[in-house]
N, C-alpha and C. Protein backbone atom coordinates (compact mmCIF):
# COMPACT_ATOMS: atom_id res chain seq x y z
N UNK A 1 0.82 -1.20 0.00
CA UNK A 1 0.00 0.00 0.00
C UNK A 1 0.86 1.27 0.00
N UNK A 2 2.06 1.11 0.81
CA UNK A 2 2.81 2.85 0.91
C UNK A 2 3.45 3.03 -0.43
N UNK A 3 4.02 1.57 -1.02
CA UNK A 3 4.79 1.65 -2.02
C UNK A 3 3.83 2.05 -3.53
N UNK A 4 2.24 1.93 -3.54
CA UNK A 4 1.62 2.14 -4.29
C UNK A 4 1.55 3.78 -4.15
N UNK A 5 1.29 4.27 -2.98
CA UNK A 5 1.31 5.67 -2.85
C UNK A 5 2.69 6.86 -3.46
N UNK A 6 3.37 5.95 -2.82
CA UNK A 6 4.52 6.12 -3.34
C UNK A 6 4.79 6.58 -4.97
N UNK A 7 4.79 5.36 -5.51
CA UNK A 7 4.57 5.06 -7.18
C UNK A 7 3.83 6.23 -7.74
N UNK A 8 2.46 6.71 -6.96
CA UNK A 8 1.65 7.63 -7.68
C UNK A 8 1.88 8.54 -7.43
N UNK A 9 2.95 9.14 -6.56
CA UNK A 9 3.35 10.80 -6.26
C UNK A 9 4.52 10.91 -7.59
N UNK A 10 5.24 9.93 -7.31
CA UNK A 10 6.12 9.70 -8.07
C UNK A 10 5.64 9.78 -9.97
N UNK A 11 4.81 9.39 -10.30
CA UNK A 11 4.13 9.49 -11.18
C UNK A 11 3.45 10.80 -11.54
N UNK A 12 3.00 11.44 -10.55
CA UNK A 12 2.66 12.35 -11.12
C UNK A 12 3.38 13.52 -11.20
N UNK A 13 4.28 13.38 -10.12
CA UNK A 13 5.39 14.41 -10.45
C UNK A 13 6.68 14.70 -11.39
N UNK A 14 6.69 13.26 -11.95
CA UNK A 14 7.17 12.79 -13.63
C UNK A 14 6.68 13.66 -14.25
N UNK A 15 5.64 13.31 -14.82
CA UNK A 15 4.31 13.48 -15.21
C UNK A 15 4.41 15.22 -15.27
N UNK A 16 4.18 15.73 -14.50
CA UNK A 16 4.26 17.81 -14.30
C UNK A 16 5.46 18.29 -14.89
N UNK A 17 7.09 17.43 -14.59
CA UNK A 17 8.13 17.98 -15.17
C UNK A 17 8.31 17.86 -16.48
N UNK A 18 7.75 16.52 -16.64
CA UNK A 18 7.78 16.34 -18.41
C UNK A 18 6.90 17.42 -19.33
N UNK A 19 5.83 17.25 -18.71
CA UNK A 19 4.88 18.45 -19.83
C UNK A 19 5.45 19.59 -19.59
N UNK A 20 5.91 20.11 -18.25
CA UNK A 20 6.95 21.38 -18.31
C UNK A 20 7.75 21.63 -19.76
N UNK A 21 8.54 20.11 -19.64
CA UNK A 21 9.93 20.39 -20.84
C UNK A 21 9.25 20.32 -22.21
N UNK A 22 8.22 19.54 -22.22
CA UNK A 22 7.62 19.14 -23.50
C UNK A 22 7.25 20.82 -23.66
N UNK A 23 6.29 21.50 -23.34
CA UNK A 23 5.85 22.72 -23.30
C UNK A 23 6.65 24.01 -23.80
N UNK A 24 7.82 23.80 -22.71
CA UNK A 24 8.93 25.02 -23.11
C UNK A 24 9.73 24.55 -24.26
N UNK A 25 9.86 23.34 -24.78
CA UNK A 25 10.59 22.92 -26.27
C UNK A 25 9.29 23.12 -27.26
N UNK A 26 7.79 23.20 -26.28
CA UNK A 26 7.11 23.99 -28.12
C UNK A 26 6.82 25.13 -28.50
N UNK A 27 7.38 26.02 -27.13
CA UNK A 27 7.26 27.23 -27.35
C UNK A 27 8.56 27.42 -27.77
N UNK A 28 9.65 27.14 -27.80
CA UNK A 28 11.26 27.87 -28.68
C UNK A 28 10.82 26.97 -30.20
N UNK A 29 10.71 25.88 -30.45
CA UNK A 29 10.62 25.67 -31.35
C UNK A 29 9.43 26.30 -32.37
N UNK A 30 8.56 26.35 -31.80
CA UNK A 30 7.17 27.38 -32.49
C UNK A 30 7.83 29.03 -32.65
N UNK A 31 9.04 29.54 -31.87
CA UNK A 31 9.07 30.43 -32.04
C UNK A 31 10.12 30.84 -33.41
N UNK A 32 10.98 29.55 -33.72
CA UNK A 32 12.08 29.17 -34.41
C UNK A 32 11.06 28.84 -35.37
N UNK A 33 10.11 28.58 -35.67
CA UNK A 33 9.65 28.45 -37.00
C UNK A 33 8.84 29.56 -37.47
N UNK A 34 8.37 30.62 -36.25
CA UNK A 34 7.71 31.81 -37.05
C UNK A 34 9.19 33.12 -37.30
N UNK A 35 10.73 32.76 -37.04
CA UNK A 35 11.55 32.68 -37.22
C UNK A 35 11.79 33.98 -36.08
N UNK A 36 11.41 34.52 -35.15
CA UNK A 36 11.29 35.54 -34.07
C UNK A 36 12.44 35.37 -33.73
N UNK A 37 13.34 35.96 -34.07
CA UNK A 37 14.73 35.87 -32.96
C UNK A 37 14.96 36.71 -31.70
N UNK A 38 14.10 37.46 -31.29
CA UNK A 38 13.98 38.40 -29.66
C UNK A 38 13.29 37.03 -28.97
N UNK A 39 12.28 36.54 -29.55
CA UNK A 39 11.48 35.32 -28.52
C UNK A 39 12.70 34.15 -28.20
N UNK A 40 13.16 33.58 -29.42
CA UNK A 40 14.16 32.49 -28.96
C UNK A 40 15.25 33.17 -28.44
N UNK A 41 16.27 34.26 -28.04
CA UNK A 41 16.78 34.57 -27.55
C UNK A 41 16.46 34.49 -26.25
N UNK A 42 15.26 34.86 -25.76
CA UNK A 42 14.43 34.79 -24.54
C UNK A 42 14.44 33.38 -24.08
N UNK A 43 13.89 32.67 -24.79
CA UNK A 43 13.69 31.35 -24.43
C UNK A 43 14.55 30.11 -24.46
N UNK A 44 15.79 30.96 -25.13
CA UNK A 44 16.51 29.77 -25.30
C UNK A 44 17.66 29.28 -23.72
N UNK A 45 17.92 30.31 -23.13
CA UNK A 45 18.76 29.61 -21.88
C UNK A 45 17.60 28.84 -20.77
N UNK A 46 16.58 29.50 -20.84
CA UNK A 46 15.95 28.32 -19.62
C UNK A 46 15.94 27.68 -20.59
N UNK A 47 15.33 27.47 -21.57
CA UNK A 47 14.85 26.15 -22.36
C UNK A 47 16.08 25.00 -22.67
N UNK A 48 17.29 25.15 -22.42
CA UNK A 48 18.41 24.40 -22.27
C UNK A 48 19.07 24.67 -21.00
N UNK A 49 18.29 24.59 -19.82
CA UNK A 49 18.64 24.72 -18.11
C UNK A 49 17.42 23.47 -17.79
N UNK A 50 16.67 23.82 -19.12
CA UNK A 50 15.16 23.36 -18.13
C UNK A 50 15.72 21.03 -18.65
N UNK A 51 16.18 21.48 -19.83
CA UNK A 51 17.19 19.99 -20.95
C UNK A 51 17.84 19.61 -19.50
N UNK A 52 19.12 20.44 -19.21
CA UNK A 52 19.79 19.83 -18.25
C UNK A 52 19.26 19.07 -17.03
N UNK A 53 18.56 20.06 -16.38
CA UNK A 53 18.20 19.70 -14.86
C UNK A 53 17.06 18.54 -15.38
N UNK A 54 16.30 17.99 -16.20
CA UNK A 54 15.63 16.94 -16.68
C UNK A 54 16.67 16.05 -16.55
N UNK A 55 18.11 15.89 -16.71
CA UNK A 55 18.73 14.85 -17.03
C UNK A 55 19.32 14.65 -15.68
N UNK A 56 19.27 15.13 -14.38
CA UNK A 56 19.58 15.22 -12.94
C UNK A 56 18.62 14.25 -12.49
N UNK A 57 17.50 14.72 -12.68
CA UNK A 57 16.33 13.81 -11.93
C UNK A 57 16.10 12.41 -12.86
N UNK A 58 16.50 12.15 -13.43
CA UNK A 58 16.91 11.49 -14.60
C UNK A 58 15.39 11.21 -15.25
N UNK A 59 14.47 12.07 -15.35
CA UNK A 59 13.22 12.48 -16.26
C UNK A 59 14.07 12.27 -17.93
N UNK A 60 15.14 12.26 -18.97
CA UNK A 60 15.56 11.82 -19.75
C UNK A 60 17.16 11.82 -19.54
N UNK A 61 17.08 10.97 -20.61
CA UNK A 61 18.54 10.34 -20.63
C UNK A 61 19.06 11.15 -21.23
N UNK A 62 20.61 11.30 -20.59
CA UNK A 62 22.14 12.39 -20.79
C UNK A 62 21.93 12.54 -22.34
N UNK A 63 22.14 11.31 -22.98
CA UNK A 63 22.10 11.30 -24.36
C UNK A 63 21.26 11.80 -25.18
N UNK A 64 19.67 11.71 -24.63
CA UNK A 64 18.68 12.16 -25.78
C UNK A 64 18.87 13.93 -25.01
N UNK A 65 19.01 14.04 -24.17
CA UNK A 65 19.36 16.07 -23.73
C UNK A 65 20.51 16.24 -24.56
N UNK A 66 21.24 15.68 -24.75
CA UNK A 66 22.47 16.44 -25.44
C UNK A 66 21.96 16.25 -26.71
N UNK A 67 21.62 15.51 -27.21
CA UNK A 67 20.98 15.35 -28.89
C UNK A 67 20.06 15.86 -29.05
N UNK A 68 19.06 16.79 -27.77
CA UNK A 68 18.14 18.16 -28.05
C UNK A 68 18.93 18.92 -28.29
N UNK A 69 19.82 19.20 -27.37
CA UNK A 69 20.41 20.53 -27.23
C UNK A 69 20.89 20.80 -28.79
N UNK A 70 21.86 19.85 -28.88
CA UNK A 70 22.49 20.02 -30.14
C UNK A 70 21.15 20.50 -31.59
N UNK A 71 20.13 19.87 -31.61
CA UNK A 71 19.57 20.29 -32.68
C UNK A 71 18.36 21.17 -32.78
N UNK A 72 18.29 21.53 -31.03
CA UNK A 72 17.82 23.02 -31.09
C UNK A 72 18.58 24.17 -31.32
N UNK A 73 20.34 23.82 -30.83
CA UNK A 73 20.99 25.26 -31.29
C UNK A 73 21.47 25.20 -32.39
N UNK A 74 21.22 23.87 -33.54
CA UNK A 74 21.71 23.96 -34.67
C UNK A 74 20.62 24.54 -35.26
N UNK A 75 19.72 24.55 -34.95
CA UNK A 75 18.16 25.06 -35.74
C UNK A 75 18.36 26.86 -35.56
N UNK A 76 18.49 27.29 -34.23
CA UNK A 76 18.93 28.78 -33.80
C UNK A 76 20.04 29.40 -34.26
N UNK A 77 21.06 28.38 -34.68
CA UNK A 77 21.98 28.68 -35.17
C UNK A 77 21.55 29.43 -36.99
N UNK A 78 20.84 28.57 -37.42
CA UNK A 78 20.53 28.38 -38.82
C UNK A 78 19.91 29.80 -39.37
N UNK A 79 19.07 30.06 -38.00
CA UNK A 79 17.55 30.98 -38.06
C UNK A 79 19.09 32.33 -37.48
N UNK A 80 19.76 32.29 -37.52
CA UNK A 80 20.56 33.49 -37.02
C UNK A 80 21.88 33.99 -38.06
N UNK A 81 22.18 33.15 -38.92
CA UNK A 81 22.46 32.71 -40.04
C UNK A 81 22.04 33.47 -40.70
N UNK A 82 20.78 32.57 -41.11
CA UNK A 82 20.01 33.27 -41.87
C UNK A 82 18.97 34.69 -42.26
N UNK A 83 19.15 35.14 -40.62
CA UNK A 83 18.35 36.69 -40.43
C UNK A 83 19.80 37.44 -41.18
N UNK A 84 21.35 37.19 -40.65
CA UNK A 84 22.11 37.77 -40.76
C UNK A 84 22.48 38.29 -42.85
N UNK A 85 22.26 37.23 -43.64
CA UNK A 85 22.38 36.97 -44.93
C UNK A 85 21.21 37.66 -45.44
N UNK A 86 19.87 37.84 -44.65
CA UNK A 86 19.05 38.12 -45.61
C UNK A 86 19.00 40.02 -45.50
């Protein structure tokens, strides 16, 4: 019985951090496709604080955070690039 209680705090507090990260990766990425570079500037250090500290509580693995990171700042990279050329 405690260990069931247990399980379901545990669960749901998974559960709150994930839609956190899920959430703040669709707001930089939604902002990276209407190509806003003041918004992703804004959003981009929590939104790779919020990657890290997910991989502490170990909510995802080292590997799939670093393989966000990498192809959200290659995407910001691109969109900064490309404001600069046009």
């Amino acid at each position: 019985m405690k260990r069931a209680r247990q399980n379901e705090g545990r669960r749901l507090a998974r559960r709150s951090k994930m839609r956190r990260l899920r959430t703040q990766l669709g707001k930089i990425r939604n902002a990276i496709s209407r190509r806003d570079a003041e918004q992703v500037e804004q959003l981009l250090v929590p939104t790779l604080a919020l990657i890290d500290k997910s991989t502490h509580g170990s909510l995802i693995h080292r590997n799939k955070a670093a393989r966000q990171k990498s192809r959200l700042m290659s995407q910001v990279n691109s969109l900064s690039g490309s404001a600069s050329s046009a």
